[in-house]
C-alpha atoms as a PDB file:
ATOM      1  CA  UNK A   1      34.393  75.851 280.939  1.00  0.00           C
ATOM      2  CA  UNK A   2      33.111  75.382 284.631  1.00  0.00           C
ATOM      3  CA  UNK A   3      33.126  79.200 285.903  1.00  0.00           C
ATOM      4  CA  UNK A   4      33.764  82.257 283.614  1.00  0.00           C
ATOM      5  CA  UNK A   5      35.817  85.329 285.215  1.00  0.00           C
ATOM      6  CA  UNK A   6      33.750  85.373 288.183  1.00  0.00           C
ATOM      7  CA  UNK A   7      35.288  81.459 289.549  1.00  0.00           C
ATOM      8  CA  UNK A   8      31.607  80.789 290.803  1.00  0.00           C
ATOM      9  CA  UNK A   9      30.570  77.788 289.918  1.00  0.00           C
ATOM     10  CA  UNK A  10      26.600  78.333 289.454  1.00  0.00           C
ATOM     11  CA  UNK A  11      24.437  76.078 291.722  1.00  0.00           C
ATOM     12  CA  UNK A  12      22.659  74.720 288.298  1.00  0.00           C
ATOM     13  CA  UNK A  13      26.443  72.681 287.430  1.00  0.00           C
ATOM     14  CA  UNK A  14      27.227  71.873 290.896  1.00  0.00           C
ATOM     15  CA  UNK A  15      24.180  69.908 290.177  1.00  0.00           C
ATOM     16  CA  UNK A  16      25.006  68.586 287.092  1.00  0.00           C
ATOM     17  CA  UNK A  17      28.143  66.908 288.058  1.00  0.00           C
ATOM     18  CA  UNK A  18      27.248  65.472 290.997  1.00  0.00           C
ATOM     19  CA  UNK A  19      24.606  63.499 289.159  1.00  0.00           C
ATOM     20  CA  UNK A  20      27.205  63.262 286.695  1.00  0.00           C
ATOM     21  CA  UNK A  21      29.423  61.362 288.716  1.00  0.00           C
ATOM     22  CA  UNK A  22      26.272  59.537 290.482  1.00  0.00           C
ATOM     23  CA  UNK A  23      25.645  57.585 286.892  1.00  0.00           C
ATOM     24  CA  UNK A  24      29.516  56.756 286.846  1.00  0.00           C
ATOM     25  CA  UNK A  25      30.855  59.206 284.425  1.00  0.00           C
ATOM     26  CA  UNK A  26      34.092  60.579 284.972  1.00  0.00           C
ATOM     27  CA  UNK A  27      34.883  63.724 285.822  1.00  0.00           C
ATOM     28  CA  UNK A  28      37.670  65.755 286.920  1.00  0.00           C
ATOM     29  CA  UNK A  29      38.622  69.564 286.901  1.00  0.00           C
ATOM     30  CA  UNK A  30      41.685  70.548 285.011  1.00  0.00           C
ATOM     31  CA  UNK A  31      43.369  74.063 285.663  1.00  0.00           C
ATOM     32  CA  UNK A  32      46.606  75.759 284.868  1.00  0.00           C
ATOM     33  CA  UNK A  33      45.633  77.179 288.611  1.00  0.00           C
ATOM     34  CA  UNK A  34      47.522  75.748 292.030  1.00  0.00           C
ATOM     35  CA  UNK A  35      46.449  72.618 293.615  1.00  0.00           C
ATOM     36  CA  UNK A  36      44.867  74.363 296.046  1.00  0.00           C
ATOM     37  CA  UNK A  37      42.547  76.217 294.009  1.00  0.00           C
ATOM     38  CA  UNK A  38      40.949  73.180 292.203  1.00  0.00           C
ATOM     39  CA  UNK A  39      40.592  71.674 295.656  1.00  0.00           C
ATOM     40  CA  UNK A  40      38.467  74.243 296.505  1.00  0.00           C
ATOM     41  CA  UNK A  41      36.081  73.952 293.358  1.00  0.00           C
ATOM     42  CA  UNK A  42      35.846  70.215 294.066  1.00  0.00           C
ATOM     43  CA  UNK A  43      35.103  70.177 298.004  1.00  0.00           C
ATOM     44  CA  UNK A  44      32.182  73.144 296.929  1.00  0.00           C
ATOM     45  CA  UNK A  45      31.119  70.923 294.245  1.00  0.00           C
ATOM     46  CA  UNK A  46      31.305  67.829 296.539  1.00  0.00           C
ATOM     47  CA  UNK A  47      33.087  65.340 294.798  1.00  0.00           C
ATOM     48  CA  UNK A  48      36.183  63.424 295.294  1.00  0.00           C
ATOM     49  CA  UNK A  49      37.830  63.495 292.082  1.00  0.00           C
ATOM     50  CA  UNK A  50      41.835  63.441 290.539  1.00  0.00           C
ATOM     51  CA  UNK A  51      42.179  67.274 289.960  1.00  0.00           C
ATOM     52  CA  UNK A  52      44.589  68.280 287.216  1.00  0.00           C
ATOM     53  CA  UNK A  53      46.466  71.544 287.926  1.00  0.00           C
ATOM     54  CA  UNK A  54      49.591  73.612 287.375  1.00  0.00           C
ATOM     55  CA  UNK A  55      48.419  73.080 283.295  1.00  0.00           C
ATOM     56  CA  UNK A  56      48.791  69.002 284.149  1.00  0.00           C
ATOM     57  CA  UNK A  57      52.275  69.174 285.994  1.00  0.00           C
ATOM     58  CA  UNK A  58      49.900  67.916 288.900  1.00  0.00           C
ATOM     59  CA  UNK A  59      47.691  64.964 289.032  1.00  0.00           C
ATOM     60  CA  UNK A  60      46.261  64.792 293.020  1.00  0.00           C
ATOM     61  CA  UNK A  61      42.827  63.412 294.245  1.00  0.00           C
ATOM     62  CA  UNK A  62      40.866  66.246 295.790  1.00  0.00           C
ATOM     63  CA  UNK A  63      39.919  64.461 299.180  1.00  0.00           C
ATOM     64  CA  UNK A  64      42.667  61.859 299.818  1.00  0.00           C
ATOM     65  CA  UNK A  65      45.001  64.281 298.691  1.00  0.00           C
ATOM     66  CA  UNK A  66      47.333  61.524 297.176  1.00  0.00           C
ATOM     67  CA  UNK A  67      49.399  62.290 294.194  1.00  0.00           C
ATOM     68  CA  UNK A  68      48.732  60.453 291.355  1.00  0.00           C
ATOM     69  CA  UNK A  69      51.417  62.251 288.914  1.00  0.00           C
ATOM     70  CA  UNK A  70      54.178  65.045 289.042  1.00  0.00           C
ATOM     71  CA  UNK A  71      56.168  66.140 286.741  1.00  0.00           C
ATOM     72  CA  UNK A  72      58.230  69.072 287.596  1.00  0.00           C
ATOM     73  CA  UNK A  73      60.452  71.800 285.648  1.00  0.00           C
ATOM     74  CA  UNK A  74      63.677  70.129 284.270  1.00  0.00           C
ATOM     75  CA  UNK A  75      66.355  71.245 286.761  1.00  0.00           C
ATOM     76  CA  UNK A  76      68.497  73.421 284.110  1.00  0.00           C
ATOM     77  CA  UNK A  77      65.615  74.359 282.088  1.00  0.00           C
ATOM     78  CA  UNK A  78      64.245  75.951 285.244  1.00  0.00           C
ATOM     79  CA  UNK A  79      67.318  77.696 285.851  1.00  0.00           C
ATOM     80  CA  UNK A  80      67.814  79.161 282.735  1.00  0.00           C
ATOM     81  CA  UNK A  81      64.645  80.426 282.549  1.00  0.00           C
ATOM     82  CA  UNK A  82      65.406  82.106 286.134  1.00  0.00           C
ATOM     83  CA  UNK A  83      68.458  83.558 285.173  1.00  0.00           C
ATOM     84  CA  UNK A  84      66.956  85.033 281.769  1.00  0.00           C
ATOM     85  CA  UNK A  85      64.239  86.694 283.868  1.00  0.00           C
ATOM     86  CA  UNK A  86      66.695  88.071 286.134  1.00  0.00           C
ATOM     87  CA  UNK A  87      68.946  88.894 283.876  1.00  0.00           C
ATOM     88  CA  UNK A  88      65.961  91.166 281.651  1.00  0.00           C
ATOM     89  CA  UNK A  89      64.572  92.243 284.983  1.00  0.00           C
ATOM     90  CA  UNK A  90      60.778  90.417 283.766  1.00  0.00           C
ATOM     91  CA  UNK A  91      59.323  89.296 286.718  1.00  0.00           C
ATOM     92  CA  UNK A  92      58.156  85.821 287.293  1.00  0.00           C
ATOM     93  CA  UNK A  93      56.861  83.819 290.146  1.00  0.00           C
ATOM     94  CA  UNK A  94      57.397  80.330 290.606  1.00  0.00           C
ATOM     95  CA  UNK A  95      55.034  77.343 292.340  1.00  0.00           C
ATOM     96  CA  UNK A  96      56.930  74.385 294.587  1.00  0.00           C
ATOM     97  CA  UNK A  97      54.935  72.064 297.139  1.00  0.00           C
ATOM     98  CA  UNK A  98      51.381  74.239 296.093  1.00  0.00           C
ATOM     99  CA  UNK A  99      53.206  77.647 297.374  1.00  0.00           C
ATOM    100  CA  UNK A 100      53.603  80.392 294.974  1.00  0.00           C
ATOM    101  CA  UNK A 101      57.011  81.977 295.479  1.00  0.00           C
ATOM    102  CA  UNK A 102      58.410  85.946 294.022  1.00  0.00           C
ATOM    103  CA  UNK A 103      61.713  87.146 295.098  1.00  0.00           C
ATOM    104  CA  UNK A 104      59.700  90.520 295.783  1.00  0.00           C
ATOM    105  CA  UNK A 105      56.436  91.374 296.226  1.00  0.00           C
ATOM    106  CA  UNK A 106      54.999  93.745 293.071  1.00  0.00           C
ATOM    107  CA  UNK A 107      51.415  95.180 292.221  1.00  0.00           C
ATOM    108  CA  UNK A 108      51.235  91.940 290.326  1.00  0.00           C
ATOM    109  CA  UNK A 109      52.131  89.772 292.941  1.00  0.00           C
ATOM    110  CA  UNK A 110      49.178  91.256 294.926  1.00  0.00           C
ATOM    111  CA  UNK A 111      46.499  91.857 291.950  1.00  0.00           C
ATOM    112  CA  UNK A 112      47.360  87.975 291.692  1.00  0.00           C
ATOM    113  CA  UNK A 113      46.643  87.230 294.846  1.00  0.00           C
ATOM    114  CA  UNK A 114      44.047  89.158 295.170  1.00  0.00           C
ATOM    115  CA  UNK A 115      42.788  87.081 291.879  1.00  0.00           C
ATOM    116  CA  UNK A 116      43.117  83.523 293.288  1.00  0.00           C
ATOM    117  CA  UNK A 117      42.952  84.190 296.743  1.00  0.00           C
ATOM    118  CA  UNK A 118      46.299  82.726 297.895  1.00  0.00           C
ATOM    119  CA  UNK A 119      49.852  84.649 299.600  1.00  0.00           C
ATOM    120  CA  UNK A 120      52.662  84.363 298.019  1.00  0.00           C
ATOM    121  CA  UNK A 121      55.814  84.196 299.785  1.00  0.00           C
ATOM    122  CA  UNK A 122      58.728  86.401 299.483  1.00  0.00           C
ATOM    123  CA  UNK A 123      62.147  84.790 299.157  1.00  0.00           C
ATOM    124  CA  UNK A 124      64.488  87.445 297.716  1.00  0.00           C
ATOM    125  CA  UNK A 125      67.893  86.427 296.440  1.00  0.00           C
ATOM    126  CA  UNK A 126      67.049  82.839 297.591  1.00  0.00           C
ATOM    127  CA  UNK A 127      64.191  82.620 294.576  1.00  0.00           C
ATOM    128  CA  UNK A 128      66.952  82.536 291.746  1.00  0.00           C
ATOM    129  CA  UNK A 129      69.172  79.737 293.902  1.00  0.00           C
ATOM    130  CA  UNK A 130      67.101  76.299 294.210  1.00  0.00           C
ATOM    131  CA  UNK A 131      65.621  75.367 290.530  1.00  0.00           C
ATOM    132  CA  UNK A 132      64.290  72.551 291.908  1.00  0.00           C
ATOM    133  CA  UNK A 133      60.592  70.758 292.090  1.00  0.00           C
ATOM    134  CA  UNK A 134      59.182  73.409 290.544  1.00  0.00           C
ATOM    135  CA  UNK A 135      55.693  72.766 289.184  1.00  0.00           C
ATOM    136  CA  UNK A 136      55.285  75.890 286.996  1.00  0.00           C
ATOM    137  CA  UNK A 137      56.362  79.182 286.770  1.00  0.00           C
ATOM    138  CA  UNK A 138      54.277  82.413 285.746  1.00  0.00           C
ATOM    139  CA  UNK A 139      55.413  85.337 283.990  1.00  0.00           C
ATOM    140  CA  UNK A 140      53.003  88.579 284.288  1.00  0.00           C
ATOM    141  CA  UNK A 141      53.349  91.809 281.889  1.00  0.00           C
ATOM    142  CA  UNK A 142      51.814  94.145 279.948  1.00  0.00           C
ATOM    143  CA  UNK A 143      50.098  93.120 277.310  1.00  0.00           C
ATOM    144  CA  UNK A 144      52.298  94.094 274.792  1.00  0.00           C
ATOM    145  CA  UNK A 145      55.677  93.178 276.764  1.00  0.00           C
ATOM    146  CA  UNK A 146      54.136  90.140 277.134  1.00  0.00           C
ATOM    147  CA  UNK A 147      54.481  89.097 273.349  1.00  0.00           C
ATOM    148  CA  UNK A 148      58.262  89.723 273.247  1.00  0.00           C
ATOM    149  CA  UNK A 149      58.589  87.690 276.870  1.00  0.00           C
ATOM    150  CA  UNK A 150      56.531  84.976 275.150  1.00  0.00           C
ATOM    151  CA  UNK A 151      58.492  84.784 272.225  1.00  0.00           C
ATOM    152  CA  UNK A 152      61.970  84.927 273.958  1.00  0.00           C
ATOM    153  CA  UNK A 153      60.816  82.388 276.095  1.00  0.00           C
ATOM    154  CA  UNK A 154      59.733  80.045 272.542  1.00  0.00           C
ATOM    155  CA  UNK A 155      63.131  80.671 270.873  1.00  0.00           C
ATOM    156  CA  UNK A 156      65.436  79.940 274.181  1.00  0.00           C
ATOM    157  CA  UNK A 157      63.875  76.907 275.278  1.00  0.00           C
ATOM    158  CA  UNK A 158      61.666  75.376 272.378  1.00  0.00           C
ATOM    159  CA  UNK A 159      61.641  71.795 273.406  1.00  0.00           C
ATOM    160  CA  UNK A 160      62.523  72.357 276.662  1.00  0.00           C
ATOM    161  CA  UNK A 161      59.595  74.391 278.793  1.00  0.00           C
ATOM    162  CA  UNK A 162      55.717  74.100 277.440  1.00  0.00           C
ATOM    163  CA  UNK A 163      54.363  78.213 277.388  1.00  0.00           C
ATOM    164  CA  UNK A 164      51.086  78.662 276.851  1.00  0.00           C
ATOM    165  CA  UNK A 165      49.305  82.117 277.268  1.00  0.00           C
ATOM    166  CA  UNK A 166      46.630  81.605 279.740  1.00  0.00           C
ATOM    167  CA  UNK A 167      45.215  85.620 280.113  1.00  0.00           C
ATOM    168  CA  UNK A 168      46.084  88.280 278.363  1.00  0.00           C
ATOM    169  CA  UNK A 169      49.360  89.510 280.665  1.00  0.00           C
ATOM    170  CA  UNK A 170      50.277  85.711 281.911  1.00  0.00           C
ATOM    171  CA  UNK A 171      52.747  83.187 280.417  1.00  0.00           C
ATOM    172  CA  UNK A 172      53.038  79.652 282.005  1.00  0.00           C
ATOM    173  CA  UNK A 173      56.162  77.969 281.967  1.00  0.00           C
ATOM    174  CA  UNK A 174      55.743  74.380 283.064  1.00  0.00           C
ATOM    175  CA  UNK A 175      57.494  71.014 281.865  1.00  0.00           C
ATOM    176  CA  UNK A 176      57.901  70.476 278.194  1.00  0.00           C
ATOM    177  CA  UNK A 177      55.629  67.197 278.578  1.00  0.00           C
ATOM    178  CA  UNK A 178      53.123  68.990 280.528  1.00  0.00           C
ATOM    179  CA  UNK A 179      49.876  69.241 279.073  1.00  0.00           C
ATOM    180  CA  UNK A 180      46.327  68.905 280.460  1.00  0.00           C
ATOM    181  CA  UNK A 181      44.615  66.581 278.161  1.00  0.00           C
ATOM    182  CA  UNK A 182      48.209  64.333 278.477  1.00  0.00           C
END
């Protein structure tokens, strides 16, 4: 792991990648975080890099900025997911061209943002209409809400959305042939 919960990457790895990638090893960063975010860690770092993100929907070099792979929600899985969290009033917020989207702002929207220093933007009804070229979607909860959402979310759409648990009160929902080491 590059950082722990503080997202500082110590001086002492800075250092070791760079001379890393000097003797022509390579490296990239992988994150289930936005674009934007491993973008960040790679300009501090100073390297120029393919950055994995959104869990490995995204595959887009850190200084060019050209996208290398992309491989958004399926259209109706995305929508069924939308309308289940609707329809159990769970929130969820949703990720399209590296801008995190809620229908309304909530505590967690901001204790998110707060988190990974970006502002979401709020859509209202117009978040549950347009399923498409979505790179990821995250569910936030209570701990223990979060099992049942997690497990509601296995049973409707095994095969159809990848869910991993990435903190104790999130739940990704991104392709089903997303994966970070694919």
């Amino acid at each position: 792991m590059l950082f722990r919960s503080e997202c500082v990457v110590s001086e002492a790895n800075k250092k070791a990648i760079r001379e890393a990638v000097a003797r022509g090893v390579i490296v990239t960063i992988a994150t289930g975080r936005m674009y934007e975010s491993a973008q960040k860690i790679a300009k501090e770092i100073g390297i120029d890099v393919p950055l994995i993100a959104y869990n490995g929907a995204l595959v887009q070099t850190a200084v060019s900025e050209e996208v290398l792979m992309k491989r958004c929600l399926d259209e109706d899985a995305a929508r069924a997911v939308l309308d289940l969290f609707r329809e159990k009033g769970w929130y969820i917020q949703l990720y399209r061209d590296d801008t995190l989207y809620v229908d309304k702002a909530t505590d967690d929207t901001r204790a998110y943002e707060a988190r990974v220093e970006t502002t979401a933007v709020e859509i209202g009804e117009a978040f549950y209409e347009n399923p498409r070229d979505i790179l990821k979607m995250l569910a936030i909860s209570d701990p223990e809400k979060i099992d049942f959402v997690e497990e509601t979310v296995h049973a409707s759409f095994a095969g159809k959305v990848f869910a991993p648990r990435s903190m104790p009160r999130f739940l990704e929902i991104v392709n089903a042939k997303v994966n970070k080491g694919e």
